[in-house]
PDB file of N, CA and C in Angstrom:
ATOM      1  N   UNK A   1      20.562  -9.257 -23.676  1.00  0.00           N
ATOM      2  CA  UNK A   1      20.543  -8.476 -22.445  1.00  0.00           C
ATOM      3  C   UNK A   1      19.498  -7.365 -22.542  1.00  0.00           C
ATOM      4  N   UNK A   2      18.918  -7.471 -21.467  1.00  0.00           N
ATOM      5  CA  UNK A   2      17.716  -5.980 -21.307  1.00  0.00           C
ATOM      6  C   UNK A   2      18.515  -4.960 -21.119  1.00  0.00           C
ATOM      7  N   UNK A   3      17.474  -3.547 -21.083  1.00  0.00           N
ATOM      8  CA  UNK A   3      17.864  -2.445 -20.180  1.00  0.00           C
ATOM      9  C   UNK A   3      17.344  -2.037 -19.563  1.00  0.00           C
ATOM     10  N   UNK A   4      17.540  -1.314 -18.534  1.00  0.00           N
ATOM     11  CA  UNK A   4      16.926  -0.612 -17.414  1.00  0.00           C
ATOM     12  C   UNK A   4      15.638  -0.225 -17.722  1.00  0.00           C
ATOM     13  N   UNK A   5      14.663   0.108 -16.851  1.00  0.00           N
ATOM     14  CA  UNK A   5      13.375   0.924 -17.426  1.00  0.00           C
ATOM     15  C   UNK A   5      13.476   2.416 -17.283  1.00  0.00           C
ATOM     16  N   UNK A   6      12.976   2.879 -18.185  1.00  0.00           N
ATOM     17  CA  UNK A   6      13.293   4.573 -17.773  1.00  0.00           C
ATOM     18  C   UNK A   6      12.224   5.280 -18.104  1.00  0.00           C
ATOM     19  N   UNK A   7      11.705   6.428 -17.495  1.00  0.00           N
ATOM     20  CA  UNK A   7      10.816   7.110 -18.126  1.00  0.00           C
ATOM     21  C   UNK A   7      11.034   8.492 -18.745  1.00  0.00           C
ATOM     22  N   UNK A   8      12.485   7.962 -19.464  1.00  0.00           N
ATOM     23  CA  UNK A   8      13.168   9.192 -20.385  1.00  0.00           C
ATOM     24  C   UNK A   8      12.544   9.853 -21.837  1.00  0.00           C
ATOM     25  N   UNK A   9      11.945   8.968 -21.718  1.00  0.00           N
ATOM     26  CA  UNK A   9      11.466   9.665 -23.632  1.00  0.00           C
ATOM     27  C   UNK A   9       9.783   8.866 -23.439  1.00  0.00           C
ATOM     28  N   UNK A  10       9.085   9.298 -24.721  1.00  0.00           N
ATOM     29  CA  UNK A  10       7.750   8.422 -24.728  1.00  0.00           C
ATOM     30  C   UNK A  10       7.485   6.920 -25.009  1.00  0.00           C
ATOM     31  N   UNK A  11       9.173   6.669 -26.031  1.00  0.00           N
ATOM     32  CA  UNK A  11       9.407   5.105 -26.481  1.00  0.00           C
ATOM     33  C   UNK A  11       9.378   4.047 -25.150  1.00  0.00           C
ATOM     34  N   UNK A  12       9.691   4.973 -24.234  1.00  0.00           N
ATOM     35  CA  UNK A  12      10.591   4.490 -22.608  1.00  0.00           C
ATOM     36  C   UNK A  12       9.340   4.097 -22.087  1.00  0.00           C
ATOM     37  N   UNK A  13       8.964   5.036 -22.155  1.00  0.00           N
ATOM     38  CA  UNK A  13       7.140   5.276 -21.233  1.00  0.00           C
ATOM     39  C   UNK A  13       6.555   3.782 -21.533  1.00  0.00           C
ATOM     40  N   UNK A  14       6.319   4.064 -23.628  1.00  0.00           N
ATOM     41  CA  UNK A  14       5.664   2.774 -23.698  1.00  0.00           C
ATOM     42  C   UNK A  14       6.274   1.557 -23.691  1.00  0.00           C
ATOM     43  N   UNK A  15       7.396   1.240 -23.459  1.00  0.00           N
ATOM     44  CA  UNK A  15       7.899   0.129 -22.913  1.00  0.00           C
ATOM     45  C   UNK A  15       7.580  -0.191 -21.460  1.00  0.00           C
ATOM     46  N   UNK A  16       7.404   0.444 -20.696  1.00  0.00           N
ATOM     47  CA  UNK A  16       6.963   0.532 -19.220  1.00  0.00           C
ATOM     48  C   UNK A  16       5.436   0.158 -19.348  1.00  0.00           C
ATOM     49  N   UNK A  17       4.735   1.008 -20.120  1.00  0.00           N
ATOM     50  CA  UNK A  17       3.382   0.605 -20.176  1.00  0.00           C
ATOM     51  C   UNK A  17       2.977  -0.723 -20.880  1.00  0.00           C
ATOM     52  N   UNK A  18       3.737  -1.394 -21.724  1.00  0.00           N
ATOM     53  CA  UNK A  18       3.765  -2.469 -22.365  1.00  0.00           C
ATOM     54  C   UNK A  18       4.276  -3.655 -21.075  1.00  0.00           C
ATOM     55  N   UNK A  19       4.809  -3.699 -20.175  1.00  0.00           N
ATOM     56  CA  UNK A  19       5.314  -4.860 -19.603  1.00  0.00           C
ATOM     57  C   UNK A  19       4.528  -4.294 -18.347  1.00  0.00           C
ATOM     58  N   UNK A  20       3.901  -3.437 -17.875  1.00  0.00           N
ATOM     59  CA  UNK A  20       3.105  -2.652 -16.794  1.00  0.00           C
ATOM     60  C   UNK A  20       1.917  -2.110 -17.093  1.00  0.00           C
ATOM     61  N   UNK A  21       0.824  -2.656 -17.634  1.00  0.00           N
ATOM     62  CA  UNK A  21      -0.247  -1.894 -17.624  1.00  0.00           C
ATOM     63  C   UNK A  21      -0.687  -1.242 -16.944  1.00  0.00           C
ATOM     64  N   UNK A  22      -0.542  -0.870 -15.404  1.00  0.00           N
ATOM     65  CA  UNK A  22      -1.149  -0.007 -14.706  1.00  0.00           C
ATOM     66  C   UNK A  22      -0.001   1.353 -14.421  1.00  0.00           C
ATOM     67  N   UNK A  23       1.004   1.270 -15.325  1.00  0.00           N
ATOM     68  CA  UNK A  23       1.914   1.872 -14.629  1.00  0.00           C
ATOM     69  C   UNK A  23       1.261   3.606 -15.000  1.00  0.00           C
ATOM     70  N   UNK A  24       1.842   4.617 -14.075  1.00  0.00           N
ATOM     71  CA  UNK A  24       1.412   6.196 -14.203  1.00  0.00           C
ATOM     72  C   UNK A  24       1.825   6.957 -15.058  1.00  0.00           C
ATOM     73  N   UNK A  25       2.229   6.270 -16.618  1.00  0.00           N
ATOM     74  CA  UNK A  25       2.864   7.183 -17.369  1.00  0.00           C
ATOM     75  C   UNK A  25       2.177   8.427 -17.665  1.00  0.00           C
ATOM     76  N   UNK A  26       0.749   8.500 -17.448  1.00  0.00           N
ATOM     77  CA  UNK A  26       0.241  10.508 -17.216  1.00  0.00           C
ATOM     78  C   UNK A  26       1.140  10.531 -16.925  1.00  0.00           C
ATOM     79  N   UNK A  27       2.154  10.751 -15.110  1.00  0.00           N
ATOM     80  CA  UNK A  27       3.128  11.620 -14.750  1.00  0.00           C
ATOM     81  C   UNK A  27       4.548  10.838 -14.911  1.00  0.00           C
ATOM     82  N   UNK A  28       5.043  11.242 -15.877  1.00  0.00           N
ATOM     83  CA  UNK A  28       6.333  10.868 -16.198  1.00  0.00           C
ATOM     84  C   UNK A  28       7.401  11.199 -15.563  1.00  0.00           C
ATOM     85  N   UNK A  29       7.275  12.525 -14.563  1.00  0.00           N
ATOM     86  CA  UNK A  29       8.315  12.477 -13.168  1.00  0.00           C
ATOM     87  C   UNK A  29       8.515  11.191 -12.236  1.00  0.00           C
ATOM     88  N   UNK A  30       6.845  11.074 -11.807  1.00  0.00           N
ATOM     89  CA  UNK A  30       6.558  10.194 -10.930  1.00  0.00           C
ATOM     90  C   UNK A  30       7.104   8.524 -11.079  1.00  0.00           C
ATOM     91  N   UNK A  31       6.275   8.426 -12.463  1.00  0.00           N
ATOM     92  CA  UNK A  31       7.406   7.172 -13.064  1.00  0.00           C
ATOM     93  C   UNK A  31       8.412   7.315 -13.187  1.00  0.00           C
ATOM     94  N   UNK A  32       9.297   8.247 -13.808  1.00  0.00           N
ATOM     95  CA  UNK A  32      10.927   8.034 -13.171  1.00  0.00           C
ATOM     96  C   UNK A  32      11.541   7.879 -11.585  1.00  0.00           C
ATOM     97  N   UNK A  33      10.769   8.916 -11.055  1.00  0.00           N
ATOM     98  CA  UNK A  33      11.509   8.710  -9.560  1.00  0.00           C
ATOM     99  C   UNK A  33      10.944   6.756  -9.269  1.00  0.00           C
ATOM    100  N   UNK A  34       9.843   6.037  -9.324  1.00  0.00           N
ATOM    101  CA  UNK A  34       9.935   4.907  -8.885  1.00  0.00           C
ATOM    102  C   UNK A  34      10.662   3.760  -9.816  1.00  0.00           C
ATOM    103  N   UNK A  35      10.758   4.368 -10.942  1.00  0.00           N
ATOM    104  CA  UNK A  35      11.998   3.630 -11.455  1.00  0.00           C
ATOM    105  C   UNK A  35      13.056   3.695 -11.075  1.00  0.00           C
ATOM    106  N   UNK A  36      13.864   5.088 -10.753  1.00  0.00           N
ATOM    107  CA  UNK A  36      15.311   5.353 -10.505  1.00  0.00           C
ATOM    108  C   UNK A  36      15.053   4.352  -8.908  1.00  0.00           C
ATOM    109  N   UNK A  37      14.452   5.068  -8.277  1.00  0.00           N
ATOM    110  CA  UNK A  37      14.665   3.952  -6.794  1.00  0.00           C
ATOM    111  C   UNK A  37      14.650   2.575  -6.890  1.00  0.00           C
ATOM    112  N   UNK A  38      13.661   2.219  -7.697  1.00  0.00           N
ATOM    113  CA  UNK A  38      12.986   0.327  -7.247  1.00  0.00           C
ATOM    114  C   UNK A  38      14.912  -0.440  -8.569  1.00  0.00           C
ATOM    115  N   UNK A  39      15.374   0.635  -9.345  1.00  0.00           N
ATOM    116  CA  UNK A  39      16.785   0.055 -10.157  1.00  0.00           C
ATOM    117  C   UNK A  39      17.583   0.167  -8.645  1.00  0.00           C
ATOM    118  N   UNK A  40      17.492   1.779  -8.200  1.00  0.00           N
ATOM    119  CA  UNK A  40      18.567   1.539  -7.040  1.00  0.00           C
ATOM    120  C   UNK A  40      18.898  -0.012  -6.084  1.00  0.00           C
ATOM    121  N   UNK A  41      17.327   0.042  -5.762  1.00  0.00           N
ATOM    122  CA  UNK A  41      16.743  -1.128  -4.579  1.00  0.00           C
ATOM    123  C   UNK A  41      17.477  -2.406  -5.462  1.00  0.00           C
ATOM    124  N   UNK A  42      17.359  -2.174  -6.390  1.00  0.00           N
ATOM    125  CA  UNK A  42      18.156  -3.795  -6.996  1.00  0.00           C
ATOM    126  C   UNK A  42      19.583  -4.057  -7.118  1.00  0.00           C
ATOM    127  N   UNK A  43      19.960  -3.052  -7.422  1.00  0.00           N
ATOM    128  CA  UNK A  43      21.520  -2.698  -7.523  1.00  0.00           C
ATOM    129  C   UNK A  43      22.290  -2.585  -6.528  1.00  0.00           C
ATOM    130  N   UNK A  44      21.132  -2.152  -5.009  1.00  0.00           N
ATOM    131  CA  UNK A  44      22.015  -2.312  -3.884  1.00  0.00           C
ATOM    132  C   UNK A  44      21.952  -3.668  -2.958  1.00  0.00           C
ATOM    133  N   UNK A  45      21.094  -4.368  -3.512  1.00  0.00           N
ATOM    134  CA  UNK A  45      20.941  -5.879  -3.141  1.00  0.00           C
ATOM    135  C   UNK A  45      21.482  -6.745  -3.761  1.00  0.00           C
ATOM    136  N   UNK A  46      21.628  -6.653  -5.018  1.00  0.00           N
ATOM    137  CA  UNK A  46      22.456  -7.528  -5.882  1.00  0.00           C
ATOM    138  C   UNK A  46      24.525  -7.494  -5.217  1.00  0.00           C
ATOM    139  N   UNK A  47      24.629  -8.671  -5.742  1.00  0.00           N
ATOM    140  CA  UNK A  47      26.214  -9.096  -5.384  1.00  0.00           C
ATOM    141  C   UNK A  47      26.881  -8.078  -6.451  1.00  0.00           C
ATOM    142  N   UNK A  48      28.329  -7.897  -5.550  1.00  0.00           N
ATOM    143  CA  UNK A  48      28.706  -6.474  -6.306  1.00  0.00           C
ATOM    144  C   UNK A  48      29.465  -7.394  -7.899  1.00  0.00           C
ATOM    145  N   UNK A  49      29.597  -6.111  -8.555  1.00  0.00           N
ATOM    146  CA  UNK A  49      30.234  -6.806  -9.739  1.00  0.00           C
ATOM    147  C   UNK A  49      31.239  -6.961  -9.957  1.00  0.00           C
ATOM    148  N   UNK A  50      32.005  -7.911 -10.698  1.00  0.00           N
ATOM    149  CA  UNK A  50      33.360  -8.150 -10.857  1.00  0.00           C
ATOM    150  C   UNK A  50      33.781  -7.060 -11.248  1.00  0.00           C
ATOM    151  N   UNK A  51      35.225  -6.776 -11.126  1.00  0.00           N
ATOM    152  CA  UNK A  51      36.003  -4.995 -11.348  1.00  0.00           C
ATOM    153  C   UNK A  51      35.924  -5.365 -12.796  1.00  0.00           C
ATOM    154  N   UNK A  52      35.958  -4.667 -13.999  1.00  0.00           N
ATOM    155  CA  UNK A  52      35.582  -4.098 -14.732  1.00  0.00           C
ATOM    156  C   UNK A  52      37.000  -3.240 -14.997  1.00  0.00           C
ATOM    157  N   UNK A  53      37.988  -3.340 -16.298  1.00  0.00           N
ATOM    158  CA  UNK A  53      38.830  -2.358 -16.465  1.00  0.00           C
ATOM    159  C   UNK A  53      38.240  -1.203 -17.048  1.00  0.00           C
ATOM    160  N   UNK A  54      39.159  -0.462 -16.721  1.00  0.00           N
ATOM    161  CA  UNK A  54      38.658   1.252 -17.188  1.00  0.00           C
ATOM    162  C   UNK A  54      37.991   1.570 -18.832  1.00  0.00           C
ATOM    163  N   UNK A  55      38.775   1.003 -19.623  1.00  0.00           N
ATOM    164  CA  UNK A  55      38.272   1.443 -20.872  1.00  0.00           C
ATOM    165  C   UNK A  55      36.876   0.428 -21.168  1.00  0.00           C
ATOM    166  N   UNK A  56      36.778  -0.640 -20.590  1.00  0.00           N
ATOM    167  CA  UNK A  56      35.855  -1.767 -20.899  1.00  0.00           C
ATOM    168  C   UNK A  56      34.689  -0.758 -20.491  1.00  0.00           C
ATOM    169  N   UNK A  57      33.131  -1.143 -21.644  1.00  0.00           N
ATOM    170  CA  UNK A  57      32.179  -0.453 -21.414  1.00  0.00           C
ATOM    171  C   UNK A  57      31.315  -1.329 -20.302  1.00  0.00           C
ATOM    172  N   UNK A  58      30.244  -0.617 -19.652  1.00  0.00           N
ATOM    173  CA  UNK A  58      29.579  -0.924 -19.103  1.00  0.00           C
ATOM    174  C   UNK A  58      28.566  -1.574 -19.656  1.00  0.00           C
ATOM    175  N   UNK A  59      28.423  -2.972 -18.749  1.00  0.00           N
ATOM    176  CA  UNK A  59      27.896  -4.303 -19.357  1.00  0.00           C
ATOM    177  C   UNK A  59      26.447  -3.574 -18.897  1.00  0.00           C
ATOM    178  N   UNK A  60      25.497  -4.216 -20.056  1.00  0.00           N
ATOM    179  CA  UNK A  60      24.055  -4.371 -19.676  1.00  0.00           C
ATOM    180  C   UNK A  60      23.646  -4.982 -18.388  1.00  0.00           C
ATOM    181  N   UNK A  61      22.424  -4.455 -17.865  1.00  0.00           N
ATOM    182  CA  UNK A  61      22.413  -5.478 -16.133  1.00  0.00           C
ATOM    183  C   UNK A  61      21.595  -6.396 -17.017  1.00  0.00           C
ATOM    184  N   UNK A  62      22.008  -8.168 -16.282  1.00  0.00           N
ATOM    185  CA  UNK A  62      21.061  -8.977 -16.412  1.00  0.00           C
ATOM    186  C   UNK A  62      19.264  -8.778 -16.345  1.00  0.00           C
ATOM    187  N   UNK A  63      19.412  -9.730 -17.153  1.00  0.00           N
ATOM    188  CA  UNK A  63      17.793 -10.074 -17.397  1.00  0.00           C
ATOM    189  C   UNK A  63      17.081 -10.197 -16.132  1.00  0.00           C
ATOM    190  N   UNK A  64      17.823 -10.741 -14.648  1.00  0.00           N
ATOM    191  CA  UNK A  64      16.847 -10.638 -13.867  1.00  0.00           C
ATOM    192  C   UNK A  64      17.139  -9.485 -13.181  1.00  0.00           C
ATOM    193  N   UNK A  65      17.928  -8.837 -12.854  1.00  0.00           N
ATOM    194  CA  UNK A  65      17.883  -7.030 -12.388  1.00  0.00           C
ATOM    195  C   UNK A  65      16.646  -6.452 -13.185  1.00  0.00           C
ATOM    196  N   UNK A  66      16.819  -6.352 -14.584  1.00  0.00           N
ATOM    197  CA  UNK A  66      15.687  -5.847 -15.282  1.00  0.00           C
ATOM    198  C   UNK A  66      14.469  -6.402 -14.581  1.00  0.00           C
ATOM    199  N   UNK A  67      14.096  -7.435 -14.792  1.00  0.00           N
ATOM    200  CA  UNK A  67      12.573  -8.081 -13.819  1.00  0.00           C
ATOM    201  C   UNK A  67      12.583  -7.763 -12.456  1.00  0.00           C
ATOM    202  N   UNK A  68      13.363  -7.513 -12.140  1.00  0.00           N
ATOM    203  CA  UNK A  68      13.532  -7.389 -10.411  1.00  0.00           C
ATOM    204  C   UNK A  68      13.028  -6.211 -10.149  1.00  0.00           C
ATOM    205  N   UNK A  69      13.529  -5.265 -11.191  1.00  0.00           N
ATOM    206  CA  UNK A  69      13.384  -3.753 -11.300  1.00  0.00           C
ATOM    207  C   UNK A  69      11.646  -3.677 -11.401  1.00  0.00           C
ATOM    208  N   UNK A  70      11.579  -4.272 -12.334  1.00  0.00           N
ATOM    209  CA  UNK A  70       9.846  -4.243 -12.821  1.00  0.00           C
ATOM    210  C   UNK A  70       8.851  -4.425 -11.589  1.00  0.00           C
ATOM    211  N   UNK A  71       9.428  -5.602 -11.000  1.00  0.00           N
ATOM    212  CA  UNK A  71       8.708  -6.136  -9.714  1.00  0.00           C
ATOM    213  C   UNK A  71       8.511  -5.076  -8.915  1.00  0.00           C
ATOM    214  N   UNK A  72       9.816  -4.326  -8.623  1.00  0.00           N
ATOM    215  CA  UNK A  72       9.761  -3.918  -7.514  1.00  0.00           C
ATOM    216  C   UNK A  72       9.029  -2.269  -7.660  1.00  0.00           C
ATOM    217  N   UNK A  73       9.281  -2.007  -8.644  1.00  0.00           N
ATOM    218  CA  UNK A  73       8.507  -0.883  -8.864  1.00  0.00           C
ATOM    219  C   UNK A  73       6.789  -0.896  -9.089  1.00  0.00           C
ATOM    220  N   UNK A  74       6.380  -1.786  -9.105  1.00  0.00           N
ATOM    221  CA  UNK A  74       4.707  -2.729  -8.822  1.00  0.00           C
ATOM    222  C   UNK A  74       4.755  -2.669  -7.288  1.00  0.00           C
ATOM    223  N   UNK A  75       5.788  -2.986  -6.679  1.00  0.00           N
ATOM    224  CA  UNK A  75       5.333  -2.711  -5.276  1.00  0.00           C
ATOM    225  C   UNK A  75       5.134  -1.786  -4.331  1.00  0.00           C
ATOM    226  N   UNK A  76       6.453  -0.640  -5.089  1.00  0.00           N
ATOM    227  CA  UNK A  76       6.168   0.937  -4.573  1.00  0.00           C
ATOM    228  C   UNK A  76       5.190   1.287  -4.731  1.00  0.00           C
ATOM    229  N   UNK A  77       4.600   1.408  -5.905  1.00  0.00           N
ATOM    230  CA  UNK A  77       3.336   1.902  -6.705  1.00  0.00           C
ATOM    231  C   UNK A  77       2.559   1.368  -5.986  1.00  0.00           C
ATOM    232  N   UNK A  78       2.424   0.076  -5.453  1.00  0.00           N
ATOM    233  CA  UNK A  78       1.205  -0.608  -4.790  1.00  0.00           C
ATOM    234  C   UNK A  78       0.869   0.098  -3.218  1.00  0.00           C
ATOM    235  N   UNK A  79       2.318   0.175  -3.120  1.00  0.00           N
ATOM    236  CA  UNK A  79       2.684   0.429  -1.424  1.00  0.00           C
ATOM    237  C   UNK A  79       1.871   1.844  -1.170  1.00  0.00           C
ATOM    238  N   UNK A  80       2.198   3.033  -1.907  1.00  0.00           N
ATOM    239  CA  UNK A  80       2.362   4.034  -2.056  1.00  0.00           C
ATOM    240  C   UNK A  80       0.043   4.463  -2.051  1.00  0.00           C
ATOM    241  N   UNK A  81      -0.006   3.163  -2.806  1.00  0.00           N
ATOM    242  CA  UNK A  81      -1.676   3.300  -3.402  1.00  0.00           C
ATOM    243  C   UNK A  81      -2.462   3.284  -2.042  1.00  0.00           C
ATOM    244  N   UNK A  82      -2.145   2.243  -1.217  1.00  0.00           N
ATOM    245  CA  UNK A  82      -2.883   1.376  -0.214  1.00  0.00           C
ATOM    246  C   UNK A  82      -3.611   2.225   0.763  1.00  0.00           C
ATOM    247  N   UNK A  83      -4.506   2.053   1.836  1.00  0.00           N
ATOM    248  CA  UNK A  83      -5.018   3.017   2.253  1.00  0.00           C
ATOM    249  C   UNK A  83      -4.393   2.497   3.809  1.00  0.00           C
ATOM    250  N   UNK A  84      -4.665   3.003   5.032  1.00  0.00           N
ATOM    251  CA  UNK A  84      -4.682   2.799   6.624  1.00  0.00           C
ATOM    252  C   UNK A  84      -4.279   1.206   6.437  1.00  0.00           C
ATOM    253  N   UNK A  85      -5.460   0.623   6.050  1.00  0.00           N
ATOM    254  CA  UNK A  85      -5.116  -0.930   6.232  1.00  0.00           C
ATOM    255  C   UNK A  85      -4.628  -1.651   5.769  1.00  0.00           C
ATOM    256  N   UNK A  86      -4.519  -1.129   4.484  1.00  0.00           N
ATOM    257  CA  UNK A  86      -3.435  -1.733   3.314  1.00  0.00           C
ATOM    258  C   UNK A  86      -4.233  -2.558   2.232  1.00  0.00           C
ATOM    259  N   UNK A  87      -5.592  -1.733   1.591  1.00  0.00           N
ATOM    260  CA  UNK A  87      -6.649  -2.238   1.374  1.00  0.00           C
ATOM    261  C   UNK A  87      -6.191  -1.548  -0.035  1.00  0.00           C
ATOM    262  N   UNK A  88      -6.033  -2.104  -1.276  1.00  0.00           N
ATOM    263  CA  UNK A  88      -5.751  -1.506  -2.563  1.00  0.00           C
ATOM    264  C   UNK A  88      -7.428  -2.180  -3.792  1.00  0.00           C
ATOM    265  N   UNK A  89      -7.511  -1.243  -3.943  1.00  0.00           N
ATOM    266  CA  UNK A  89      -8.766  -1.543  -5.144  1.00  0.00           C
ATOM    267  C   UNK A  89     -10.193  -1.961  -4.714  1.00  0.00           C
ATOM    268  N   UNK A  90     -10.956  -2.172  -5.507  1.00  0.00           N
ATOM    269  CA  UNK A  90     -12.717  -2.246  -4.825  1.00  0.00           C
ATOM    270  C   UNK A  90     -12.527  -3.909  -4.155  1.00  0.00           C
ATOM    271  N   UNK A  91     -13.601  -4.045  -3.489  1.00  0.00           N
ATOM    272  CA  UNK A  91     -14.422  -4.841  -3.371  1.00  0.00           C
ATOM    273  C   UNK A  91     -13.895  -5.551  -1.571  1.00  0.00           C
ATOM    274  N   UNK A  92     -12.936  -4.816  -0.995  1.00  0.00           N
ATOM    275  CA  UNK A  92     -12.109  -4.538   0.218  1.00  0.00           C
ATOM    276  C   UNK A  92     -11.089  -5.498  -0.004  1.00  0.00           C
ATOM    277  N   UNK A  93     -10.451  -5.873  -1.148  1.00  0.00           N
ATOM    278  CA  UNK A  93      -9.406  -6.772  -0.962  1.00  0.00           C
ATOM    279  C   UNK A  93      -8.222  -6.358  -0.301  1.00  0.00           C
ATOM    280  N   UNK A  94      -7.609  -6.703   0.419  1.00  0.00           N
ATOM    281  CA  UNK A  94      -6.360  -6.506   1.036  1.00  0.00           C
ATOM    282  C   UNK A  94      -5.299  -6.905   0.462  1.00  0.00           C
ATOM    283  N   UNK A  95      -4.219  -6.035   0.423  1.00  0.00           N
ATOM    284  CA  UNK A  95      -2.529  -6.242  -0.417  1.00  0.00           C
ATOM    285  C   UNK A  95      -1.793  -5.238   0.576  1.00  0.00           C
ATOM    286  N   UNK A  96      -0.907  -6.299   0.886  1.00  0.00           N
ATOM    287  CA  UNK A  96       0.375  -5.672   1.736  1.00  0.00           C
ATOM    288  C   UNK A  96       1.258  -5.671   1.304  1.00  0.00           C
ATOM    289  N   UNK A  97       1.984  -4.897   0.392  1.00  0.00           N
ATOM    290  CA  UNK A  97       3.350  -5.180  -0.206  1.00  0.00           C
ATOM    291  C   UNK A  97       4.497  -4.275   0.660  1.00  0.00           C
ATOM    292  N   UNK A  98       5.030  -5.091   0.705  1.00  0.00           N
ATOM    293  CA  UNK A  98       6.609  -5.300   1.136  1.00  0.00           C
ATOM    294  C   UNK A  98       7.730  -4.758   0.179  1.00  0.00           C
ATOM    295  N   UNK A  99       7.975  -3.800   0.179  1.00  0.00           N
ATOM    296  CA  UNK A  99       9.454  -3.543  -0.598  1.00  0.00           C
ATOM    297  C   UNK A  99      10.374  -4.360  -0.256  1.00  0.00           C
ATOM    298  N   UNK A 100      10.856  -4.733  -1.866  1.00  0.00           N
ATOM    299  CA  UNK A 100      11.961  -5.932  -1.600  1.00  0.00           C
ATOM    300  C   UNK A 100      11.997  -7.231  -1.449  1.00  0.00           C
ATOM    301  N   UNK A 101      10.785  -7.801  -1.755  1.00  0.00           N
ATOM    302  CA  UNK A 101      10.335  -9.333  -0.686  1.00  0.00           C
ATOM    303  C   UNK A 101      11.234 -10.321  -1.131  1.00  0.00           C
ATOM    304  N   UNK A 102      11.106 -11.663  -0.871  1.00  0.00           N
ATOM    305  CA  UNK A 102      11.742 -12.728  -1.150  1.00  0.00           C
ATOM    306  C   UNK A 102      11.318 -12.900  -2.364  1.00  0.00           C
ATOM    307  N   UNK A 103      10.563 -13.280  -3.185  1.00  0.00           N
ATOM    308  CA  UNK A 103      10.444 -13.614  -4.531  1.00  0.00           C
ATOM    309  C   UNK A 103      11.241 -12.200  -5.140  1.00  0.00           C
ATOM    310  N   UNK A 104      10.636 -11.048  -4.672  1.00  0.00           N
ATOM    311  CA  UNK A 104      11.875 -10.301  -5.580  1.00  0.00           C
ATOM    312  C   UNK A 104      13.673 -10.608  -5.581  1.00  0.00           C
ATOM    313  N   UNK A 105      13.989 -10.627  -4.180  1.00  0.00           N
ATOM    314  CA  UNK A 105      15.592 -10.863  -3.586  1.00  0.00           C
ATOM    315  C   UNK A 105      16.102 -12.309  -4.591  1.00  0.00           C
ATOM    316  N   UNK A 106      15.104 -13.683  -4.691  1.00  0.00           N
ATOM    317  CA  UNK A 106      15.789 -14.680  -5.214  1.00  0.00           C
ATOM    318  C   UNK A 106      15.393 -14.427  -6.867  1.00  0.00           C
ATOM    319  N   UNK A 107      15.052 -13.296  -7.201  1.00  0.00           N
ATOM    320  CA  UNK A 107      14.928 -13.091  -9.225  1.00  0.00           C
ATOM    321  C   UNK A 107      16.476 -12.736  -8.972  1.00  0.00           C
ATOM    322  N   UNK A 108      16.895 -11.449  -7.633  1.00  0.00           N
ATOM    323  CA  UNK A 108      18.504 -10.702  -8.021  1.00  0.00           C
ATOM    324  C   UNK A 108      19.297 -11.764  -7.776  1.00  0.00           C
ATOM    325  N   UNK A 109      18.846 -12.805  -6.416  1.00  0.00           N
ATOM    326  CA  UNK A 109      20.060 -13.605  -6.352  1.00  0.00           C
ATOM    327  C   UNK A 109      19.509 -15.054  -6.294  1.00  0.00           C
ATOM    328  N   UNK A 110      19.609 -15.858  -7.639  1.00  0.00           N
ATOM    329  CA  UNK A 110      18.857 -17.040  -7.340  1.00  0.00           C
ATOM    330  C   UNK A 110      19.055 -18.290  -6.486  1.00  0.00           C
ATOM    331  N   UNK A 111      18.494 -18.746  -5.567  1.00  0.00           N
ATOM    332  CA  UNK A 111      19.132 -19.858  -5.107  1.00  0.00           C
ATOM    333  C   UNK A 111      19.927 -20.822  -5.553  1.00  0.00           C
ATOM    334  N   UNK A 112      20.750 -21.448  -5.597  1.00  0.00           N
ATOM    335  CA  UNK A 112      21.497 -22.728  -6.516  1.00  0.00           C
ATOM    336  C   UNK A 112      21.112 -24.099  -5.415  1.00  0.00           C
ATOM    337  N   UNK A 113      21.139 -23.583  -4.664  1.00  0.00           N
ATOM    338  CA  UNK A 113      20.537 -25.220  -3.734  1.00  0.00           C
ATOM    339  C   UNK A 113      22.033 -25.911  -3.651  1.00  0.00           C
ATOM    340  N   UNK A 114      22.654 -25.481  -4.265  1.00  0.00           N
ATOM    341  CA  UNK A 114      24.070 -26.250  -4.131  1.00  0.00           C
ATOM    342  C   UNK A 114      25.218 -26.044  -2.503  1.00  0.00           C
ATOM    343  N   UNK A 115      25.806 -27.439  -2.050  1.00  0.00           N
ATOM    344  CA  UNK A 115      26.355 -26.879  -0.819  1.00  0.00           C
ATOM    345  C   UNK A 115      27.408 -26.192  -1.598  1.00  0.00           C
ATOM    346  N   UNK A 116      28.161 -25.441  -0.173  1.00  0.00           N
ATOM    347  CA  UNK A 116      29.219 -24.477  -0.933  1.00  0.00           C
ATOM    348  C   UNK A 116      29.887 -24.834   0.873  1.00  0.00           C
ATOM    349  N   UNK A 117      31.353 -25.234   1.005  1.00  0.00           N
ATOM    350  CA  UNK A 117      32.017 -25.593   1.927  1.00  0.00           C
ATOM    351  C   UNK A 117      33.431 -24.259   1.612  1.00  0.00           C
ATOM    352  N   UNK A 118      33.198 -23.838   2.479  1.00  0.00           N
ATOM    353  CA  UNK A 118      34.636 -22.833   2.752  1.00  0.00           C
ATOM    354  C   UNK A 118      35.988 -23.624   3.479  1.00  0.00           C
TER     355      UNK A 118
END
């Protein structure tokens, strides 16, 4: 099981910068706040979790929350970069990112293709 990404310590940072090369660890506020949100954004899309008794610890989030998380924080960052037209980096290429998109939504909830009859 993974863990969350955080930009709590410098180990944190370079784990972020290791699976994110472009990520802003200069500002290590900045990278936390789009971490804490783009975990929120996953956690509030994902199916809720089975109850959990009181003393039982809190399970690691799956491997694809973790990626989901990653994704989606590439897209804030992207979102956030873009100019009027939504034009990110030289040469006038265009990128429109979407918070949340479908390839992110089916990493939290994967399709099974299977019927399901109520």
């Amino acid at each position: 099981m993974a863990t969350w990404y955080t930009a709590d310590t410098p180990e944190a940072q370079q784990r972020v910068k290791g699976a994110w090369v472009d990520a802003p660890v200069q500002n290590a506020e900045l990278l936390g706040m789009l971490l804490n949100v783009a975990r929120g954004q996953v956690i509030a899309f994902a199916p809720a979790p089975a109850p959990q008794p009181p003393e039982e610890p809190v399970p690691d989030p799956p491997d694809n929350y973790v990626l989901a998380q990653l994704m989606q924080v590439r897209n804030l960052w992207n979102a956030g970069r873009t100019t009027g037209d939504g034009e990110v980096g030289p040469d006038g290429f265009t990128f429109r990112p979407y918070p949340l998109d479908n390839t992110i939504k089916a990493v939290i909830r994967p399709i099974d293709w299977k019927p399901h009859a109520l």
